[in-house]
Protein backbone atom coordinates (compact mmCIF):
# COMPACT_ATOMS: atom_id res chain seq x y z
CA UNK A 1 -5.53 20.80 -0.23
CA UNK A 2 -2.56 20.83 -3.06
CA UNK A 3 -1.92 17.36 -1.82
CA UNK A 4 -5.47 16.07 -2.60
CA UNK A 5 -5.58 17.22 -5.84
CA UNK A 6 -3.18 14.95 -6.94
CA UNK A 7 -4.90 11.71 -6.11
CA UNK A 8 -8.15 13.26 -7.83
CA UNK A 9 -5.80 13.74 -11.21
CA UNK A 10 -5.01 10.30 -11.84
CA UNK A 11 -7.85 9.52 -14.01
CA UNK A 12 -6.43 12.82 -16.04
CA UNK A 13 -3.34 12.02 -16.19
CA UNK A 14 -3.89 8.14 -17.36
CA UNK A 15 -6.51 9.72 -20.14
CA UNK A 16 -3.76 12.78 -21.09
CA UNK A 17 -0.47 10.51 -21.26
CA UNK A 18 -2.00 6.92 -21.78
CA UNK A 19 -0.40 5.72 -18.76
CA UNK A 20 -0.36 1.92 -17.74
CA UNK A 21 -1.18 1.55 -13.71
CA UNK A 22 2.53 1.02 -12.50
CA UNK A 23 3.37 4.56 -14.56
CA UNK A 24 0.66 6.13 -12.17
CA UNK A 25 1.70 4.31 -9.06
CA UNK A 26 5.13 5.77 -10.03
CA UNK A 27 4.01 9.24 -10.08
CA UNK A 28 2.21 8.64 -7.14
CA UNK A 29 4.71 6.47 -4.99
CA UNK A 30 7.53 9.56 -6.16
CA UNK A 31 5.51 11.69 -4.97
CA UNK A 32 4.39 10.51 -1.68
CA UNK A 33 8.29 9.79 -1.04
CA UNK A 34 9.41 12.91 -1.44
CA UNK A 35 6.91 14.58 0.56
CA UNK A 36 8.24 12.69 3.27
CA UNK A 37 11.42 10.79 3.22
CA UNK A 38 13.42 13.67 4.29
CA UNK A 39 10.77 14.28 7.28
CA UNK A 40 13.61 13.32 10.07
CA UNK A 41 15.98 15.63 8.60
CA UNK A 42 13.55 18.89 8.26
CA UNK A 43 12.40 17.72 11.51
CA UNK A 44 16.12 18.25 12.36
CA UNK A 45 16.59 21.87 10.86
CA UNK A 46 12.86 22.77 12.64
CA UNK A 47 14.01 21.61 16.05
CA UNK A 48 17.56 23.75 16.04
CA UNK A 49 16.64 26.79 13.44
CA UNK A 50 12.70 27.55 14.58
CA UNK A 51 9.41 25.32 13.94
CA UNK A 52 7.20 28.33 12.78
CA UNK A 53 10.06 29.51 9.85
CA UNK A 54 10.40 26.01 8.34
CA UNK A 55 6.53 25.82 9.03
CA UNK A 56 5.99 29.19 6.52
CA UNK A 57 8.70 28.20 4.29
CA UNK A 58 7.01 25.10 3.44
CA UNK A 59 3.66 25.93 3.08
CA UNK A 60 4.77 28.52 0.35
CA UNK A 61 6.98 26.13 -1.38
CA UNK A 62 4.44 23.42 -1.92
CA UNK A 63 1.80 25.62 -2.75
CA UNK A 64 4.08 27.85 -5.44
CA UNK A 65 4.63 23.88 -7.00
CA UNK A 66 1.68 21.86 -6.62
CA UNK A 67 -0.50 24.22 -8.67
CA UNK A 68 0.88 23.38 -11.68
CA UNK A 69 0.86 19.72 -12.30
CA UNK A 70 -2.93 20.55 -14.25
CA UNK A 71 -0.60 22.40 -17.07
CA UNK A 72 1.85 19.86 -17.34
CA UNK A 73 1.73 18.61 -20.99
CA UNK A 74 4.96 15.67 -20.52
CA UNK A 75 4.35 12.68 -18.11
CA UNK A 76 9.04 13.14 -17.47
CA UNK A 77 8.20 16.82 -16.75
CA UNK A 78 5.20 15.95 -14.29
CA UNK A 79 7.32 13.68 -12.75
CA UNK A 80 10.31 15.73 -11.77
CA UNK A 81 7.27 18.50 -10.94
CA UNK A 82 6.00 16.33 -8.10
CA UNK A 83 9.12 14.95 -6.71
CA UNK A 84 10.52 18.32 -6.15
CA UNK A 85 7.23 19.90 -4.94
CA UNK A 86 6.63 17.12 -2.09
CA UNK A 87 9.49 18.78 -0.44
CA UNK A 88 7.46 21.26 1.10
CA UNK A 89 5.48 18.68 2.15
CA UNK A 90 8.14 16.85 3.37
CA UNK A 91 9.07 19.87 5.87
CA UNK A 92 5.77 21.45 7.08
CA UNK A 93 4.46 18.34 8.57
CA UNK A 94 7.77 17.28 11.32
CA UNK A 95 7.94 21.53 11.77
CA UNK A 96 3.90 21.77 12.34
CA UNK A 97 3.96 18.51 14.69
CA UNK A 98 6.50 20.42 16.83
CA UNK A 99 4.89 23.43 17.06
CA UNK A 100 1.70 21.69 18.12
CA UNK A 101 2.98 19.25 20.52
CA UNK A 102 5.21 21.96 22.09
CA UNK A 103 2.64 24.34 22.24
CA UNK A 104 -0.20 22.19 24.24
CA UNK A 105 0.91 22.16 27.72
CA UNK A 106 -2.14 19.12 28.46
CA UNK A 107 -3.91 16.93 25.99
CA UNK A 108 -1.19 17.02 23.56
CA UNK A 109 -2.52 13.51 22.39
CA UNK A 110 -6.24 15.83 21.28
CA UNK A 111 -3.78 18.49 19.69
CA UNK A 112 -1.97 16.37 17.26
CA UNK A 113 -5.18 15.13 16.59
CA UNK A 114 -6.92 18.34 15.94
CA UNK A 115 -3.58 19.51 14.03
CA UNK A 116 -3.89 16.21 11.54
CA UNK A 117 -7.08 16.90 11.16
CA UNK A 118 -6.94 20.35 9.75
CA UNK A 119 -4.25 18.58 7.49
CA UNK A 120 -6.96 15.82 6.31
CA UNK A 121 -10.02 18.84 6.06
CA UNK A 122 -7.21 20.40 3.72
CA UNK A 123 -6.86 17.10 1.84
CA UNK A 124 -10.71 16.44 1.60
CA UNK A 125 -10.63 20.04 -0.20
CA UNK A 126 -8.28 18.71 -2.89
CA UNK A 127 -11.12 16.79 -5.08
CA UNK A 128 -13.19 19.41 -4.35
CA UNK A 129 -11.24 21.82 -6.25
CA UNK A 130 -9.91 19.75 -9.04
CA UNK A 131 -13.51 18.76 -10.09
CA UNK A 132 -15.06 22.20 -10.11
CA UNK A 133 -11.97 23.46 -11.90
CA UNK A 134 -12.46 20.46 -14.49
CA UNK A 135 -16.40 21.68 -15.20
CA UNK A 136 -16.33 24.86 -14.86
CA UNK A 137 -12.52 27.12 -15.36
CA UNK A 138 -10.20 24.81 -16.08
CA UNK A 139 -7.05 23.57 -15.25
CA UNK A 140 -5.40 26.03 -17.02
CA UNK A 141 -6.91 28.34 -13.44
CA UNK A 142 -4.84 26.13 -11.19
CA UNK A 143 -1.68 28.74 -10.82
CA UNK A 144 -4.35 30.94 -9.13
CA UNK A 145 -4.53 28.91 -6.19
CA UNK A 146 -0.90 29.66 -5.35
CA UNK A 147 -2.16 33.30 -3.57
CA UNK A 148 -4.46 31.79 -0.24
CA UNK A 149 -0.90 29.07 -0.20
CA UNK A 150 1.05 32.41 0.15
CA UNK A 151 -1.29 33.59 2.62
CA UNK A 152 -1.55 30.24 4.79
CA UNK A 153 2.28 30.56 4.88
CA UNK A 154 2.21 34.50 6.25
CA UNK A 155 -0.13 33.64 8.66
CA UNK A 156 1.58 30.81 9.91
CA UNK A 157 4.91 32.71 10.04
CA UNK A 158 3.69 35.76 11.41
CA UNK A 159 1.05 34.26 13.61
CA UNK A 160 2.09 30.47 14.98
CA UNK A 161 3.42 30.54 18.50
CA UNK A 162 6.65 29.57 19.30
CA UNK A 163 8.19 26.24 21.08
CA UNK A 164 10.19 27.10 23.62
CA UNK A 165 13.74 27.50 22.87
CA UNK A 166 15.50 24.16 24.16
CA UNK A 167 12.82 22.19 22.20
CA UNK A 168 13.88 24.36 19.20
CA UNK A 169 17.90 24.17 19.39
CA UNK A 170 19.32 20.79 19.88
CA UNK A 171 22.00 20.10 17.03
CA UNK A 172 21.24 18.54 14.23
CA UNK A 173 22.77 15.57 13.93
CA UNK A 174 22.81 12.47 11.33
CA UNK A 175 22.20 10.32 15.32
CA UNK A 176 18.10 11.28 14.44
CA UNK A 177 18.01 8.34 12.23
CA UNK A 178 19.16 6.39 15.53
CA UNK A 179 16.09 6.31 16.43
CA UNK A 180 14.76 3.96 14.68
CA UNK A 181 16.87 1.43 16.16
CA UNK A 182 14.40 1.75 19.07
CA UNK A 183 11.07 1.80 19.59
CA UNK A 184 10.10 5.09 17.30
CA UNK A 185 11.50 2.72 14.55
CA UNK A 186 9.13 -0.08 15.47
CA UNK A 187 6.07 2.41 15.52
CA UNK A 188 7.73 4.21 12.30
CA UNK A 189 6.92 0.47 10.81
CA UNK A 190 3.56 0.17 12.63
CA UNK A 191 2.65 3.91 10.24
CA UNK A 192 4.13 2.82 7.11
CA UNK A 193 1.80 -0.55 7.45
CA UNK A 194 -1.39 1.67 8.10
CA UNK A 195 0.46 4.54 5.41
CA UNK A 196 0.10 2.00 2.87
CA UNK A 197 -3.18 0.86 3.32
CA UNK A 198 -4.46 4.34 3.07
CA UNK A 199 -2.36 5.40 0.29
CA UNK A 200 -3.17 2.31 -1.61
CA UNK A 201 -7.26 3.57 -1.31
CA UNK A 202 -7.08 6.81 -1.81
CA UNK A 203 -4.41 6.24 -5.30
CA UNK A 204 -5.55 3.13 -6.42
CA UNK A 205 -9.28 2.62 -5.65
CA UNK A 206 -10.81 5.32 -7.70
CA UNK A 207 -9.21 3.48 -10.67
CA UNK A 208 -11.22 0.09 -9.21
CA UNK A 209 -14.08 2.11 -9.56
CA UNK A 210 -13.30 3.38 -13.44
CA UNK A 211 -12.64 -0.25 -14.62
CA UNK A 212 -15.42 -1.88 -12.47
CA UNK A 213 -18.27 0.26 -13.17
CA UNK A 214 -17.25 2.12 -16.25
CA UNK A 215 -17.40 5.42 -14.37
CA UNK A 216 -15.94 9.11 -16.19
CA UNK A 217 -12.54 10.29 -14.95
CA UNK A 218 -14.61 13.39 -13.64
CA UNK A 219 -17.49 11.96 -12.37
CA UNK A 220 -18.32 13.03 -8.97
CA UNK A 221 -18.42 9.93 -7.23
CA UNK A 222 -14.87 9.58 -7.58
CA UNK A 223 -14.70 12.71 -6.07
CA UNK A 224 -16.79 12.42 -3.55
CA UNK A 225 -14.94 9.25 -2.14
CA UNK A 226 -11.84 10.59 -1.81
CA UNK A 227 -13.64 14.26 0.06
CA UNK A 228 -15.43 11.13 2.34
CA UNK A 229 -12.39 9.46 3.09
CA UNK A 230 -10.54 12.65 3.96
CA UNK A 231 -13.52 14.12 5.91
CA UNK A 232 -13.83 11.12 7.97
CA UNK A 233 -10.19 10.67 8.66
CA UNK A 234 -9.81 14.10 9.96
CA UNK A 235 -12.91 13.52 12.40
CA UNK A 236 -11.02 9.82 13.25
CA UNK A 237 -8.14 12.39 14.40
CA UNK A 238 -10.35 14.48 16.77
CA UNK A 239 -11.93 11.34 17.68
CA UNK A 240 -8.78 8.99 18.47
CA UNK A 241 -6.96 11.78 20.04
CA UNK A 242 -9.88 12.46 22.61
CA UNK A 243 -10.65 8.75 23.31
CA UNK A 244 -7.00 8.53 24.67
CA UNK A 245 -7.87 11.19 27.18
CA UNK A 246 -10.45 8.30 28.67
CA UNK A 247 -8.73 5.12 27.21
CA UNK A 248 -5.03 3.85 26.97
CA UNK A 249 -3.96 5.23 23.42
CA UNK A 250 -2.16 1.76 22.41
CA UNK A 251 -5.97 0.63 22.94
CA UNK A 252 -7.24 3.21 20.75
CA UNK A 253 -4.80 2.64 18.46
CA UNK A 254 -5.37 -0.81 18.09
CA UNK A 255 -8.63 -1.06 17.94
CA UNK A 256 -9.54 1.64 15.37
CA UNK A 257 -6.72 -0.17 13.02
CA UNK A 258 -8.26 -3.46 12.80
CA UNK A 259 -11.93 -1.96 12.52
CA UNK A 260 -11.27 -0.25 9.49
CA UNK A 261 -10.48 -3.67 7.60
CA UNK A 262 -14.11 -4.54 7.44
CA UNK A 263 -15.49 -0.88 5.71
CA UNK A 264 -13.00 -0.96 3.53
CA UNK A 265 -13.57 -4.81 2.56
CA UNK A 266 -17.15 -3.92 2.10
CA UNK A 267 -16.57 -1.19 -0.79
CA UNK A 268 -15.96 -4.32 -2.91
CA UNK A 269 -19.10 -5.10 -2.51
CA UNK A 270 -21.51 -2.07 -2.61
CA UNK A 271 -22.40 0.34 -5.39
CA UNK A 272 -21.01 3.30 -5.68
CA UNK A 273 -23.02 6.56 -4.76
CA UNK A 274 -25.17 4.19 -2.59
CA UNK A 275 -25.83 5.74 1.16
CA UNK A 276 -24.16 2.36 2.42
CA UNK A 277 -20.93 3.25 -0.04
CA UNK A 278 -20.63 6.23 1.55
CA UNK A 279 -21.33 5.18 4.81
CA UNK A 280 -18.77 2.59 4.52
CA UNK A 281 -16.45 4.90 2.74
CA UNK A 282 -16.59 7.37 6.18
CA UNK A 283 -16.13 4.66 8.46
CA UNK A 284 -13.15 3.51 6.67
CA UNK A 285 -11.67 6.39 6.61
CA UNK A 286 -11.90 7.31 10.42
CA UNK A 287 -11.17 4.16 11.51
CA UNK A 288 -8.13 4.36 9.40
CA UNK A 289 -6.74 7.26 10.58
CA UNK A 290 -7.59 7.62 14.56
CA UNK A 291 -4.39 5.98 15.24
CA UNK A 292 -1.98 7.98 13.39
CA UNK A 293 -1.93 11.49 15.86
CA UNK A 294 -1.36 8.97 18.73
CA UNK A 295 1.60 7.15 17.08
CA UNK A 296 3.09 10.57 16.93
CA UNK A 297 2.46 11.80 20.32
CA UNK A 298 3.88 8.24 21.30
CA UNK A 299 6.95 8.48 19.20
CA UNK A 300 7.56 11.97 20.59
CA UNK A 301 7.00 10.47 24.14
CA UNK A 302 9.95 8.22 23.41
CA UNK A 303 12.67 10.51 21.40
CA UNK A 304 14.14 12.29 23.89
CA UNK A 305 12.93 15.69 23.38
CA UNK A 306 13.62 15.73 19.71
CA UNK A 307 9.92 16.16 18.81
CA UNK A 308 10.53 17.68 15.33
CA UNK A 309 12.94 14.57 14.46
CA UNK A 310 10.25 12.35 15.89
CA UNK A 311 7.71 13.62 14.21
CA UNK A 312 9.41 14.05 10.88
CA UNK A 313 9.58 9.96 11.48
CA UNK A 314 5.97 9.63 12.20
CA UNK A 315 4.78 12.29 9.78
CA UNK A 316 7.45 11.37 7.03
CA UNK A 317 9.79 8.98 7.09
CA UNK A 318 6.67 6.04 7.74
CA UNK A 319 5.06 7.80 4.52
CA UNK A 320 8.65 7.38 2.39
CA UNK A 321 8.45 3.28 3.08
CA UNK A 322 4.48 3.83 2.20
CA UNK A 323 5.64 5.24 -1.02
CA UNK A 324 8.54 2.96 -2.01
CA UNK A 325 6.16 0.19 -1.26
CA UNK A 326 2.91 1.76 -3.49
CA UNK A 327 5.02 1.56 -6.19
CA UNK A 328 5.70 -2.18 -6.23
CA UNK A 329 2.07 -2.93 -5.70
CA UNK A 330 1.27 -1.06 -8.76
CA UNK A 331 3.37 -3.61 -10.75
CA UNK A 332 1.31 -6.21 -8.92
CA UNK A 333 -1.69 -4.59 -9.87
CA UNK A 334 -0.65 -5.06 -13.54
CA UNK A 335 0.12 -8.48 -12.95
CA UNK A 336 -2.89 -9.31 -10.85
CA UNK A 337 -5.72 -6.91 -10.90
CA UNK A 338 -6.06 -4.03 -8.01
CA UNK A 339 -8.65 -5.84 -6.44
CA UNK A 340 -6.34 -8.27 -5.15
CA UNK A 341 -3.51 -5.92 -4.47
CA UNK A 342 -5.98 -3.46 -2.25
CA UNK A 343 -7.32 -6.46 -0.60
CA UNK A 344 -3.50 -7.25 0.63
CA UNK A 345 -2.43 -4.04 1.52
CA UNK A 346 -5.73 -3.75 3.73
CA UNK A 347 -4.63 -6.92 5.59
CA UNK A 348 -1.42 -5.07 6.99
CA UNK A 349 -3.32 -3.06 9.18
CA UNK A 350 -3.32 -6.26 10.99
CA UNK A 351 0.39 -6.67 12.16
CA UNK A 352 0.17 -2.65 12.11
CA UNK A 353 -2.19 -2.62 15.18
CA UNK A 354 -0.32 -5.69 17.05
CA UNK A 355 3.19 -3.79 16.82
CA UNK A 356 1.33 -0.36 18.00
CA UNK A 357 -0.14 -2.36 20.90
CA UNK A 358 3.14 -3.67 21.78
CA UNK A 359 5.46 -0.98 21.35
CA UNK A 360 3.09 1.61 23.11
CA UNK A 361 1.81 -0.16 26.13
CA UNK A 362 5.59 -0.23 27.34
CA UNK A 363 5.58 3.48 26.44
CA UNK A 364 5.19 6.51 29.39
CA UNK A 365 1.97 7.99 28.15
CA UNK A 366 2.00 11.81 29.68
CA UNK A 367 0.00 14.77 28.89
CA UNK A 368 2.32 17.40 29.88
CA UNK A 369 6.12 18.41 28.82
CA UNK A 370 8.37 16.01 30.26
CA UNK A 371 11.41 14.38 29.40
CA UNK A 372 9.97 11.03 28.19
CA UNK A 373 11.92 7.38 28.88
CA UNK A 374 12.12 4.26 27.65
CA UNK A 375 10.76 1.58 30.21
């Protein structure tokens, strides 16, 4: 939910600091990195130290941070304010993949999904909250949404089960990153492609929308897009993880990847607030994201038994290059309009599904807890 506000606060912050769109891809591409770059490495600390303590830590962290950006009166100062806060980010996601994966003796393709989806419901939250705190409290009642983040992170500490202990205690080693001179890195590039493409929508388009139809930085179909998008990517999660169960995942993957290109070349073309926007906004979304809990439970297939690592690649590290790349297509978006820049970023989904095919259909696809190999 913290994470989704941020998105909805661009139009804010550009009105508040007069910021250009490459300043707000900064903020946004800083962000994004540093809720994920150092994924492998908390990955790392969850596998040897304990998934569910990194897990609570996390959650606490991020929510004691990201409910605070609304008072920031300094674009420097909200800078530094999200770059430190996406560490929490950074380490729940690799620590919460473990637990999940570790924890679902069958189906563990339908957990991850079910587990990214509570992730995305969160997210979908996010615009919710920022708008009614824009007409009705404030901003100024953000801190108050710190106390049910302190609560998620009891719960999860005192209530998330355990992975067993020789998933949770290999050493920690700098030899993670070694894997992605194998085939986690090729689906780590295979997320970052379809990472980008749904970063680039969810930052980018709502500021299409303000300079193509005029709209308010608070009006609610802005909004309502981004609670859409995030709604129907966490049912794409359910959805792609329980298709698998029937259908080879690098099929599902594929598929759902190149799908989503035409919904989300349609919103050029429709009206905002339009049941066909919407419509098109939804199946762009779970399209979108179907894939992305079955890269994970592929590149876990293929680490080794380092599930947190491999996740923290999946989950994080794929987000990181996302980021780093954002933040070059905002200067193209100065340079040539976002229309065009969305438009390109889209088109990666294409060699995104093609290197997912590849790299997965040589890939062991099991259920259960095994040791996974390379074939």
């Amino acid at each position: 939910m913290f994470t989704g506000m941020v998105p909805a606060l661009l139009p804010v912050f550009q009105s508040r600091f007069g910021l250009e769109e490459s300043s707000l891809a900064l903020l946004i591409g800083t962000f994004a990195f540093s809720s994920s770059f150092l994924g492998p490495f908390f990955g790392s600390l969850a596998d040897r130290y304990g998934a569910r303590l990194v897990a609570a830590l996390a959650i606490a962290f991020a929510a004691a941070l990201l409910s605070l950006p609304g008072l920031v009166t300094e674009a420097s100062i909200l800078l530094g304010l999200l770059a430190l806060a996406g560490l929490g980010s950074a380490a729940f996601h690799p620590a919460g993949g473990a637990i999940v994966r570790e924890s679902a003796s069958t189906q563990a393709g339908l957990a991850l999904g079910l587990f990214s989806a509570g992730g995305m419901l969160g997210y979908a939250l996010g615009p919710i909250v920022v708008m009614f705190l824009l007409g009705g409290a404030g901003l100024g009642a953000a801190p108050w949404l710190v106390l049910p983040g302190l609560l998620a992170a009891f719960v999860v500490f005192r209530f998330a089960p355990t992975p067993p202990p020789r998933a949770m205690r290999p050493a920690v080693s700098g030899k993670s990153l070694g894997l992605l001179k194998g085939p986690v890195g090729l689906l780590t590039v295979a997320a970052t492609l379809n990472g980008l493409a749904m970063l680039t929508f969810t930052s980018s388009f709502p500021l299409w929308m303000v300079s193509e139809y005029g709209l308010g930085a608070n009006d609610i179909a802005l909004g309502l897009t981004l609670t859409i998008f995030a709604l129907a990517s966490a049912v794409g999660g359910i959805a792609g993880g329980a298709l698998a169960i029937r259908l080879r995942r690098e099929r599902v993957v594929a598929l759902t990847m190149t799908g989503a290109i035409l919904p989300l070349y349609l919103l050029f073309t429709l009206n905002p607030g339009t049941p066909e926007y919407y419509a098109a906004v939804a199946a762009a979304g779970l399209l979108t994201y179907a894939g992305v809990p079955l890269l994970v439970h592929g590149a876990q297939d293929l680490a080794g038994g380092r599930t947190g690592a491999a996740s923290g690649m999946l989950f994080g590290l794929a987000s990181a290059f996302a980021a780093v790349i954002y933040v070059g297509m905002g200067w193209l978006q100065t340079k040539l309009g976002i229309a065009p820049v969305l438009a390109i970023t889209y088109l990666g989904l294409l060699p995104a599904a093609l290197l997912a095919y590849v790299t997965l259909i040589r890939a062991p696809y099991q259920q259960c807890r095994r040791q996974p190999t390379w074939r």
